[in-house]
N, C-alpha and C. Protein backbone atom coordinates (compact mmCIF):
# COMPACT_ATOMS: atom_id res chain seq x y z
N UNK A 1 132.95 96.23 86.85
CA UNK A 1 131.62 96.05 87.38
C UNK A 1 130.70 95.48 86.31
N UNK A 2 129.52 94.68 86.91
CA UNK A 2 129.07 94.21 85.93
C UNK A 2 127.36 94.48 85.82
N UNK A 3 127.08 95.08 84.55
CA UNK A 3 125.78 95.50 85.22
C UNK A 3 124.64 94.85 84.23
N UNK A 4 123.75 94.75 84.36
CA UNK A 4 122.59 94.17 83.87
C UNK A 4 121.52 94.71 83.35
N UNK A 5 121.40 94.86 82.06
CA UNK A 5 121.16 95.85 81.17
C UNK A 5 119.39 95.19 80.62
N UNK A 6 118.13 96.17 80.66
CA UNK A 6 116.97 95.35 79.68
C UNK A 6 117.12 95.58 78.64
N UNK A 7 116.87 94.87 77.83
CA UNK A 7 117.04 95.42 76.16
C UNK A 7 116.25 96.64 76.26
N UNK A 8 114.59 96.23 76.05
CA UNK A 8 113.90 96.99 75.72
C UNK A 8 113.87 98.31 77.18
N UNK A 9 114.61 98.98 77.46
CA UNK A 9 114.39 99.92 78.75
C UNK A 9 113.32 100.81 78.46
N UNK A 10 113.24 100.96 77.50
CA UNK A 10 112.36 102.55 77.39
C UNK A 10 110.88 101.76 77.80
N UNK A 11 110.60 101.23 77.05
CA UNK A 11 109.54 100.33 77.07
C UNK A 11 108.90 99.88 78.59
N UNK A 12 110.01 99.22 79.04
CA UNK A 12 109.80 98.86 80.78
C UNK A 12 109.59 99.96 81.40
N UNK A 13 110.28 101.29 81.39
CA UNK A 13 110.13 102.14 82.19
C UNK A 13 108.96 102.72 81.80
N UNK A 14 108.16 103.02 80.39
CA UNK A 14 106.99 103.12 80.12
C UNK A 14 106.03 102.92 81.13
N UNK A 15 105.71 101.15 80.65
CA UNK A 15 105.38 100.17 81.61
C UNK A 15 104.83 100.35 82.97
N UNK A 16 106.47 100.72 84.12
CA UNK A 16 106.42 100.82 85.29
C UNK A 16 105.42 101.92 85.58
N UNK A 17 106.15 103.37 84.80
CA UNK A 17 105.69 104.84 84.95
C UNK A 17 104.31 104.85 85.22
N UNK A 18 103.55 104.22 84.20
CA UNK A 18 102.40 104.02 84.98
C UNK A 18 101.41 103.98 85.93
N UNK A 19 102.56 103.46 86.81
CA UNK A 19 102.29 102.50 88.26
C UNK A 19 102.89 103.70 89.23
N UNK A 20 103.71 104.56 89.31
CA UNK A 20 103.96 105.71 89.60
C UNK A 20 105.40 105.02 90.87
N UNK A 21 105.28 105.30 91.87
CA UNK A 21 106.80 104.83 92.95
C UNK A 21 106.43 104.08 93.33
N UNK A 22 105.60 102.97 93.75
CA UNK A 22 105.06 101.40 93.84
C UNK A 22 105.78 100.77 92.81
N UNK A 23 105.77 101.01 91.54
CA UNK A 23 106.58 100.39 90.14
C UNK A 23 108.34 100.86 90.58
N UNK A 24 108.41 101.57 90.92
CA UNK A 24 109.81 102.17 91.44
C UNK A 24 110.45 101.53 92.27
N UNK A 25 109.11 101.21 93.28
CA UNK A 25 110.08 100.33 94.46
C UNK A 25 110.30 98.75 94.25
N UNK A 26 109.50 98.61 93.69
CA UNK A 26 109.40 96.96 92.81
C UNK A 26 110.67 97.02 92.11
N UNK A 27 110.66 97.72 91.25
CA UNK A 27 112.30 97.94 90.51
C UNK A 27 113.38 97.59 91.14
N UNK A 28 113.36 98.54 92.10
CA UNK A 28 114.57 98.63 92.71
C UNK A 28 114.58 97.48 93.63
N UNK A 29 113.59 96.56 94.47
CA UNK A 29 114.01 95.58 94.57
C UNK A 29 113.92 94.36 93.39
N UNK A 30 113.50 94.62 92.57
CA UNK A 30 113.88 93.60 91.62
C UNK A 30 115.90 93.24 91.38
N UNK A 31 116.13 94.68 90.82
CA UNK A 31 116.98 94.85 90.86
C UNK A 31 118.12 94.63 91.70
N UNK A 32 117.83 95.05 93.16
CA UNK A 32 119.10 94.46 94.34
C UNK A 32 119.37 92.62 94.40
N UNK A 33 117.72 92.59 94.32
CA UNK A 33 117.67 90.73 93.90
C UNK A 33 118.81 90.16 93.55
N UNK A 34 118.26 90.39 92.11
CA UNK A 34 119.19 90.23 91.00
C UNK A 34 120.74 90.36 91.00
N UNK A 35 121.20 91.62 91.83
CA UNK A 35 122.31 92.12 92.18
C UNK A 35 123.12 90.99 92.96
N UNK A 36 122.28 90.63 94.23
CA UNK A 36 123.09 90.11 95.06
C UNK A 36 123.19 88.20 94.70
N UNK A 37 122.26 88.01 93.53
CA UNK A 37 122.27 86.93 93.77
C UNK A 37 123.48 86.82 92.54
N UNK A 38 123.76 87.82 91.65
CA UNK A 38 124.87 87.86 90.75
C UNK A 38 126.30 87.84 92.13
N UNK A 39 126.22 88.39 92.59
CA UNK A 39 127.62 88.41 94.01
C UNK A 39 127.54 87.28 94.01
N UNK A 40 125.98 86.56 94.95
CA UNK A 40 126.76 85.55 95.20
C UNK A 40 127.09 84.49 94.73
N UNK A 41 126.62 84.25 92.99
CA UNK A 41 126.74 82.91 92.81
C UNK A 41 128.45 83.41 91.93
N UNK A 42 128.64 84.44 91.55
CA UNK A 42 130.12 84.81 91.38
C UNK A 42 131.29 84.33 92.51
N UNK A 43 130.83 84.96 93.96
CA UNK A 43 131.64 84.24 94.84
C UNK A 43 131.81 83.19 94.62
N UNK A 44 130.81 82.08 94.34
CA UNK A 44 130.82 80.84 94.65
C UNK A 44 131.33 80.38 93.08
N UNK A 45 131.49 80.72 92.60
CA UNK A 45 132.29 80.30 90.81
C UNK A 45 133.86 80.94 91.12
N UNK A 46 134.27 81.38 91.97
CA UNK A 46 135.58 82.40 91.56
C UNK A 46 136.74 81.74 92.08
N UNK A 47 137.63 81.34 91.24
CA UNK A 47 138.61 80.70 91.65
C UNK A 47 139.05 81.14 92.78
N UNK A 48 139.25 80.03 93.68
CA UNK A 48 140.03 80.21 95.19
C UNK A 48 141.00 79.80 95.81
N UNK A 49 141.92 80.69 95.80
CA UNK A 49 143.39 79.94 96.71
C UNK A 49 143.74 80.93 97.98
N UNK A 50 143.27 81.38 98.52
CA UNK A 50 142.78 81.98 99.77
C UNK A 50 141.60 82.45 100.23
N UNK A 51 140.94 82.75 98.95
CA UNK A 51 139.65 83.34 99.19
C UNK A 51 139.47 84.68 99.35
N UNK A 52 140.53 85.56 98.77
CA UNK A 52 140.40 87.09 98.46
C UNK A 52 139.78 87.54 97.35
N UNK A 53 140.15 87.19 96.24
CA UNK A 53 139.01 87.38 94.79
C UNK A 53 137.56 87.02 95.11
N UNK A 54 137.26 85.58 96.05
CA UNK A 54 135.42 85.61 96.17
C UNK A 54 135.19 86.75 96.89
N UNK A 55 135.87 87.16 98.07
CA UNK A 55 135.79 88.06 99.57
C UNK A 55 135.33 89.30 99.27
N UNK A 56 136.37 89.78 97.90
CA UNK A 56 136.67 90.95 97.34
C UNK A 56 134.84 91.44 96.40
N UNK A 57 134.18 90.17 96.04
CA UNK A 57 132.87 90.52 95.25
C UNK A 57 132.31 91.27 95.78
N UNK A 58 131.49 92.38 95.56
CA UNK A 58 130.88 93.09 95.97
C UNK A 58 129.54 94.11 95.45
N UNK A 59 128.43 94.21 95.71
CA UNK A 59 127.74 94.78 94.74
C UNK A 59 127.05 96.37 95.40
N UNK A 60 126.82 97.17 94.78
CA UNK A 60 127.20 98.53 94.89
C UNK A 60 125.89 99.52 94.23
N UNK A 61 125.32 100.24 94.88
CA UNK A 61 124.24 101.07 94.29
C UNK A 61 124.89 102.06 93.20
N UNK A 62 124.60 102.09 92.10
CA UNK A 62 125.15 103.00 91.10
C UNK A 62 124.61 104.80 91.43
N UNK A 63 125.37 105.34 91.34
CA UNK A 63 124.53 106.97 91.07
C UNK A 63 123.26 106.95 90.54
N UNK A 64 122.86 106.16 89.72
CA UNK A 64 121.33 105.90 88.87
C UNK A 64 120.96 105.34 90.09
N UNK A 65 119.79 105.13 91.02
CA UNK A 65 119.41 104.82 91.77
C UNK A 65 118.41 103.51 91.60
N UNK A 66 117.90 103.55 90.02
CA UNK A 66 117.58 101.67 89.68
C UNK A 66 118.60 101.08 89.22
N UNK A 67 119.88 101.33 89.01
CA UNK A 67 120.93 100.48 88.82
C UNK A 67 122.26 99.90 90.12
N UNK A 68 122.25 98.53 89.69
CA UNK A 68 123.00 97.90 90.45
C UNK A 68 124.40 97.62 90.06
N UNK A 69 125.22 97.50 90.81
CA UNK A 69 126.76 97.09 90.50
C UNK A 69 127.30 95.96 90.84
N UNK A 70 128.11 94.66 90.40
CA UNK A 70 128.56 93.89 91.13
C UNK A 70 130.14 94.03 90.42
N UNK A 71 130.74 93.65 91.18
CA UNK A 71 132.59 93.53 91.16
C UNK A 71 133.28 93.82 92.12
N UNK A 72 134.64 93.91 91.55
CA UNK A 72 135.42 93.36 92.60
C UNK A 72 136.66 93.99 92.15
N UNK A 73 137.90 95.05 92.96
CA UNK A 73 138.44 95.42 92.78
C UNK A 73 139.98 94.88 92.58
N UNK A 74 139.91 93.86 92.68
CA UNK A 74 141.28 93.00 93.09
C UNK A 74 141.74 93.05 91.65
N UNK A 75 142.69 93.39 91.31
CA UNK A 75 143.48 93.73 90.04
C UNK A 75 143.86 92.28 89.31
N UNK A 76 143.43 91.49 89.75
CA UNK A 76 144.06 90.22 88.87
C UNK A 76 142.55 90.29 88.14
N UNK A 77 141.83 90.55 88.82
CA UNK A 77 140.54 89.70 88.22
C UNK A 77 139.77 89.55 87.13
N UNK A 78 140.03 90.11 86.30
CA UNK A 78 140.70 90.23 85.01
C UNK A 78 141.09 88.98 84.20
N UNK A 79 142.17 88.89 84.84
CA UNK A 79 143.06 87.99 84.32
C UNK A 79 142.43 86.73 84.38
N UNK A 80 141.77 86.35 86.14
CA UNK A 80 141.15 85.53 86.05
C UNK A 80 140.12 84.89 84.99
N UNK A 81 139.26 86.06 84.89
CA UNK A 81 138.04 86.12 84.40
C UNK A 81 137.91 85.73 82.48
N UNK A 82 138.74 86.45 82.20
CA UNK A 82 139.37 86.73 81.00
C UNK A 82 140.83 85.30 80.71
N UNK A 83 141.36 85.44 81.11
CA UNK A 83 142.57 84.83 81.04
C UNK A 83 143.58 85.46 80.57
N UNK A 84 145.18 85.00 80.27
CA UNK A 84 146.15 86.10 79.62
C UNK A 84 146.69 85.70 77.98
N UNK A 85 147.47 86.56 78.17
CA UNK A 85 148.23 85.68 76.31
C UNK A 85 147.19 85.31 75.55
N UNK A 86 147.67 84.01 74.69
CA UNK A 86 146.94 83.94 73.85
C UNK A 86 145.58 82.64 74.56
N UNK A 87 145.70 82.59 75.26
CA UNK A 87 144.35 81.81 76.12
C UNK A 87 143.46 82.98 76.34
N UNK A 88 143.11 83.95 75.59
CA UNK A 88 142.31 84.81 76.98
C UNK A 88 140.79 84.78 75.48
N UNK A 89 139.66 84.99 76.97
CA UNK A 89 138.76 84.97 76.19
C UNK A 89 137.62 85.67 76.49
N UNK A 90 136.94 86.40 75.74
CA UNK A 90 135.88 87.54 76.19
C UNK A 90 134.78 87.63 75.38
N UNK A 91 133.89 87.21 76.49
CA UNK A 91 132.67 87.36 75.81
C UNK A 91 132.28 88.98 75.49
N UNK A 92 131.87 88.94 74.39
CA UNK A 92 131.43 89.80 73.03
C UNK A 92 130.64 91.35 74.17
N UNK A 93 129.83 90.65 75.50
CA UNK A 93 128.68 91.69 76.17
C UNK A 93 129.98 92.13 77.48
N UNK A 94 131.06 91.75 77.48
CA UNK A 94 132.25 92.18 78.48
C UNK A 94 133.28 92.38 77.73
N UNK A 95 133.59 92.82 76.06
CA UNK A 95 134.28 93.43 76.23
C UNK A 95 134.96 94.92 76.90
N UNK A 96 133.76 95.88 77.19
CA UNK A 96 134.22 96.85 77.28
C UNK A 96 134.94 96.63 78.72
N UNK A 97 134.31 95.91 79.55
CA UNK A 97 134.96 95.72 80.66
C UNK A 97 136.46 95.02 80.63
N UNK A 98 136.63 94.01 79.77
CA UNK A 98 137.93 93.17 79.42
C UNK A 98 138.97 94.45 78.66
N UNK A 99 138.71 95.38 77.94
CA UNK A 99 139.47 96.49 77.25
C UNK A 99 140.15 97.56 78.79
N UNK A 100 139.08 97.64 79.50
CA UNK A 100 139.59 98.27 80.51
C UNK A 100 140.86 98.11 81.24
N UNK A 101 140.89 96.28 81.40
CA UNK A 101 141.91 95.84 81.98
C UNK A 101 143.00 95.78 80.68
N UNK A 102 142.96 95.50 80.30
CA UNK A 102 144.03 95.61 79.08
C UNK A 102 144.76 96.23 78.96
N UNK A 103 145.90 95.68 78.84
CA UNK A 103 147.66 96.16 79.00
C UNK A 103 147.90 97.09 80.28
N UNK A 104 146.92 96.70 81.46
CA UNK A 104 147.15 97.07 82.63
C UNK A 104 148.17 95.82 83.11
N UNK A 105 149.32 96.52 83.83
CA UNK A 105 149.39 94.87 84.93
C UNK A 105 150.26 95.57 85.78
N UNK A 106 150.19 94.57 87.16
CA UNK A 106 150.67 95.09 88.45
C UNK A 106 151.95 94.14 88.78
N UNK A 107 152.80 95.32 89.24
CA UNK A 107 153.85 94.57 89.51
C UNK A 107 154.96 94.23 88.46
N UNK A 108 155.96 93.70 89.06
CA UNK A 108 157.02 93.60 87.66
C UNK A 108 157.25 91.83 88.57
N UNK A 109 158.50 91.53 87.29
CA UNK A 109 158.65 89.82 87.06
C UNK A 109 159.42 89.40 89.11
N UNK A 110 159.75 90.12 89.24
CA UNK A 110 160.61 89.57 90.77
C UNK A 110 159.13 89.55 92.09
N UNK A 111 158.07 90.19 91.45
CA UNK A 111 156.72 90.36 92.48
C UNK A 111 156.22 88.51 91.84
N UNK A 112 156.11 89.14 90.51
CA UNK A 112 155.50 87.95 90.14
C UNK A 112 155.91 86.52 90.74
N UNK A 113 157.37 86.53 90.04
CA UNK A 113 157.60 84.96 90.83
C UNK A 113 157.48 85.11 92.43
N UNK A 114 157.60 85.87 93.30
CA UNK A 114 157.49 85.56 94.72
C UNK A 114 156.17 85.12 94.76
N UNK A 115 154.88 85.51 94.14
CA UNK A 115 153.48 85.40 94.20
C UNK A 115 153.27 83.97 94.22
N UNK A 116 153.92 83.05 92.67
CA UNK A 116 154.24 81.76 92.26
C UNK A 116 154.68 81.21 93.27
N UNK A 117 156.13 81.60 94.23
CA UNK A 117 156.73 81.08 95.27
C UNK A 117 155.18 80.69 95.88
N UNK A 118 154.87 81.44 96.85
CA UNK A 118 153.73 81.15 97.96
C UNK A 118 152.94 80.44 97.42
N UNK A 119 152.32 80.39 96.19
CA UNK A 119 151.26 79.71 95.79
C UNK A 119 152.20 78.45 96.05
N UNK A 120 153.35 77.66 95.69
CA UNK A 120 153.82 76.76 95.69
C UNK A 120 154.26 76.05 96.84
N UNK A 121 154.24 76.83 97.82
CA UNK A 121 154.32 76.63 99.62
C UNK A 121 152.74 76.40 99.56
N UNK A 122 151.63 77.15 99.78
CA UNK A 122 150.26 76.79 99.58
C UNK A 122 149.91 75.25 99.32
N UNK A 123 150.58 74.91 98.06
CA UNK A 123 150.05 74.12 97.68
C UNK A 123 150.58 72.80 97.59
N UNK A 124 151.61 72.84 98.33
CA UNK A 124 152.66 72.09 98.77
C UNK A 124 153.87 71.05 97.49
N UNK A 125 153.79 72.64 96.65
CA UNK A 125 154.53 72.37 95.77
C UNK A 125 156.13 73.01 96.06
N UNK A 126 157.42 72.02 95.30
CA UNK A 126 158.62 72.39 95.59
C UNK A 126 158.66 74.03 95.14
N UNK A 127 159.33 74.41 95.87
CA UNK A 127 159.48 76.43 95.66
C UNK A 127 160.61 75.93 94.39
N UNK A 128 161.05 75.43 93.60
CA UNK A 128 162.04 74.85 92.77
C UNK A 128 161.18 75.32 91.62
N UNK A 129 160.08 74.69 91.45
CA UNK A 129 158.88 74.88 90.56
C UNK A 129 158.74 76.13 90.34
N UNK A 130 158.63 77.11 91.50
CA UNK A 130 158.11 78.22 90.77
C UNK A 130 158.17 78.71 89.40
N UNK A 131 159.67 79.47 89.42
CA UNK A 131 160.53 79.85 88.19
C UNK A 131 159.97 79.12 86.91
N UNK A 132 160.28 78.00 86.74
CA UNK A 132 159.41 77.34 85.40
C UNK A 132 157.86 77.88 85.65
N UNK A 133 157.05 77.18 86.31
CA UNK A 133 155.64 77.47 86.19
C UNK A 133 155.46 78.78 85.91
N UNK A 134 155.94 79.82 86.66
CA UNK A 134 155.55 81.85 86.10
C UNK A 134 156.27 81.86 85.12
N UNK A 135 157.73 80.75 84.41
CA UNK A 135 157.55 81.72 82.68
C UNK A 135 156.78 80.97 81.59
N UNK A 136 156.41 79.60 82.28
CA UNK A 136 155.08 78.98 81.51
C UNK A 136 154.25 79.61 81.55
N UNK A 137 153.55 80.61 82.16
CA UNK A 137 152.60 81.18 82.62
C UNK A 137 152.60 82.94 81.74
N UNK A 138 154.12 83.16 81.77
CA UNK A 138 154.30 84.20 81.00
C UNK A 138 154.50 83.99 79.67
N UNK A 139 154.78 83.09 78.99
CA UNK A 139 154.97 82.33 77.70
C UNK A 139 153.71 81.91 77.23
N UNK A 140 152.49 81.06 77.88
CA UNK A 140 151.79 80.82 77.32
C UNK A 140 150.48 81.24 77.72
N UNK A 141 150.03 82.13 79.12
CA UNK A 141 149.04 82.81 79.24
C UNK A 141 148.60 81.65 80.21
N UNK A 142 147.28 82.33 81.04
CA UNK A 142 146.46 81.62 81.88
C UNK A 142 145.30 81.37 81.52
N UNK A 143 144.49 80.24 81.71
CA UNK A 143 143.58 79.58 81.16
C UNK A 143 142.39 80.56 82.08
N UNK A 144 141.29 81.32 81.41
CA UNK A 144 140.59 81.68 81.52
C UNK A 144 139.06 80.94 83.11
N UNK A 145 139.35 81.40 84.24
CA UNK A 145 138.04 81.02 84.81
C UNK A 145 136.89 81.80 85.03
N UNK A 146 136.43 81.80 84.22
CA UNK A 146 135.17 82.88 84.27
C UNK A 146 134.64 82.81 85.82
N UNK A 147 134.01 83.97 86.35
CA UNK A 147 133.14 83.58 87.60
C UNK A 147 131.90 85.02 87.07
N UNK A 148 132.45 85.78 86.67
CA UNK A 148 130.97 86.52 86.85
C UNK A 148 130.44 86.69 85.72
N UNK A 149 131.04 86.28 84.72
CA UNK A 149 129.71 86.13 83.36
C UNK A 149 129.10 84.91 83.71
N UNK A 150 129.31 83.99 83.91
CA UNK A 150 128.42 82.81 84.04
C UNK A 150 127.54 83.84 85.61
N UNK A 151 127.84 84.55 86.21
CA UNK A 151 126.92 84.96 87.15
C UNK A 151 125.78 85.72 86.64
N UNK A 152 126.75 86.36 85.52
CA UNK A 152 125.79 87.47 84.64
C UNK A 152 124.80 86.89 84.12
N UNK A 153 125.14 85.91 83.58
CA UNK A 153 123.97 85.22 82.62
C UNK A 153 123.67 84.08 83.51
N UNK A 154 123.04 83.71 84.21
CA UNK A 154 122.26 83.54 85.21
C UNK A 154 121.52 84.38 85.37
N UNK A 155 122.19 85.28 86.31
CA UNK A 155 121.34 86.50 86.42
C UNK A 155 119.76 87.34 85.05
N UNK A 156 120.80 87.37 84.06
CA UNK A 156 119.99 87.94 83.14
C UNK A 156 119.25 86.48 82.70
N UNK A 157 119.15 85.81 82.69
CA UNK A 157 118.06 84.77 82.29
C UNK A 157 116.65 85.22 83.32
N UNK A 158 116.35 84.87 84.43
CA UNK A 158 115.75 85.44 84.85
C UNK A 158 115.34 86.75 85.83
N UNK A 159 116.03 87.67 85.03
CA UNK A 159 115.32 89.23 85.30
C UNK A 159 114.40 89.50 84.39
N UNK A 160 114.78 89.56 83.62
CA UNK A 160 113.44 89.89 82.76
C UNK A 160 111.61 89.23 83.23
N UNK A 161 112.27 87.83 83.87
CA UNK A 161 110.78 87.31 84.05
C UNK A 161 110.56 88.12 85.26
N UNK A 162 111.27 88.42 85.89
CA UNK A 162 111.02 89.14 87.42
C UNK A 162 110.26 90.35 87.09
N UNK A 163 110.98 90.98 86.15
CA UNK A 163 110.06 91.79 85.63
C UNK A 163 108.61 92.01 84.94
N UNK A 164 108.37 90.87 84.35
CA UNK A 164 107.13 90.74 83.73
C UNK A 164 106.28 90.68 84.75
N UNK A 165 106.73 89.64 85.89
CA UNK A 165 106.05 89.06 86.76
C UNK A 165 105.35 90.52 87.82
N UNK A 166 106.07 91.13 88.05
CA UNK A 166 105.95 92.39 88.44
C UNK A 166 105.09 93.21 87.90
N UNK A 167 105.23 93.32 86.49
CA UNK A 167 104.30 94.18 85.92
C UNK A 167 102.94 93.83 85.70
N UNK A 168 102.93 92.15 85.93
CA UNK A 168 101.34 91.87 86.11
C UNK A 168 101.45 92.08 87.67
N UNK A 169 101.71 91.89 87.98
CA UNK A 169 101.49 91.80 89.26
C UNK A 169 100.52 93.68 90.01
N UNK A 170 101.35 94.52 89.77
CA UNK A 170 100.86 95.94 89.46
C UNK A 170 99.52 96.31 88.67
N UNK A 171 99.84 95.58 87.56
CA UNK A 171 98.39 95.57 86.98
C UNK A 171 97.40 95.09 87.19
N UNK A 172 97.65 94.03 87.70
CA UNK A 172 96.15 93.27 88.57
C UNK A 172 95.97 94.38 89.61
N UNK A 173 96.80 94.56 90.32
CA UNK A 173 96.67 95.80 91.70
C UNK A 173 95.84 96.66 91.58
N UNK A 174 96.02 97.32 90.02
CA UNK A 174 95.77 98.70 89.74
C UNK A 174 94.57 98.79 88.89
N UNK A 175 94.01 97.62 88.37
CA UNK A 175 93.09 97.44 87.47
C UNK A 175 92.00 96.89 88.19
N UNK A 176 92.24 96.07 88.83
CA UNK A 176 90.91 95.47 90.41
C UNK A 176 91.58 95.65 91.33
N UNK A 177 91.81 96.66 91.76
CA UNK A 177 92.00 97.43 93.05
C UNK A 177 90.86 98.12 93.54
């Protein structure tokens, strides 16, 4: 899951506190905003060869009730995201999420190549191919397609202004009200 963190929190919630559950509810839709527009521009970045990894995005109210969730449970995604072997690559603000998946994997080598098979019917490649392509694939790793850090950072580019924008916004309210 990927969540979207302010630097300065204490500060913002300062800020809001202020403003009393008017600042609360602003939050929290700031926040779903933000949330869903991380889903969807992830859907729309996420590699697709049926369309189960975009399908699978999903974003999720956390137990914290101003925090949002976006991800996706599909066990490759990971792999996707990240890549494998020695191709794989993780940005520095997802490792903890990339450690998670790590030295997880599903399935053993006879799942795997059938997976390769279909993709190769899919794609109207000879089923001959498979076998080479999954131990190229196991030999040299999969090339990394990010879809939800580039969502992330999107996302976090403008939240913060959402936020500012908000907090004048309250303060004009509350000051010439």
């Amino acid at each position: 899951m990927v969540s979207i963190n302010v630097k300065n929190i204490k500060n913002v919630e300062k800020a809001f506190a202020k403003y009393g559950d008017e600042a609360v509810d602003e939050f929290i839709k700031i926040t779903r905003f933000q949330a869903n527009e991380t889903e969807l521009t992830a859907k729309n970045l996420a590699p697709k060869n049926n369309g189960t990894l975009a399908q699978s995005i999903h974003t999720m109210e956390s137990e914290k009730r101003l925090t949002q969730n976006v991800g996706t449970n599909e066990p490759y995604a990971p792999y996707m995201e990240f890549g494998t072997g020695s191709r794989v690559q993780v940005p520095a603000e997802f490792s903890n999420m990339a450690n998670r998946a790590k030295g997880k994997s599903e399935g053993n080598f006879k799942q795997g190549l059938e997976s390769i098979k279909r993709w190769c019917i899919k794609k109207g490649i000879d089923v001959k191919a498979a076998y080479p392509i999954f131990v190229a694939i196991l030999n040299n790793g999969l090339t990394p397609r990010p879809f939800m850090y580039p969502a992330f950072v999107k996302a976090r580019a403008t939240f913060a202004d959402d936020i500012k924008d908000a907090l004048k916004r309250l303060n004009k309210k509350f000051n010439n009200g």
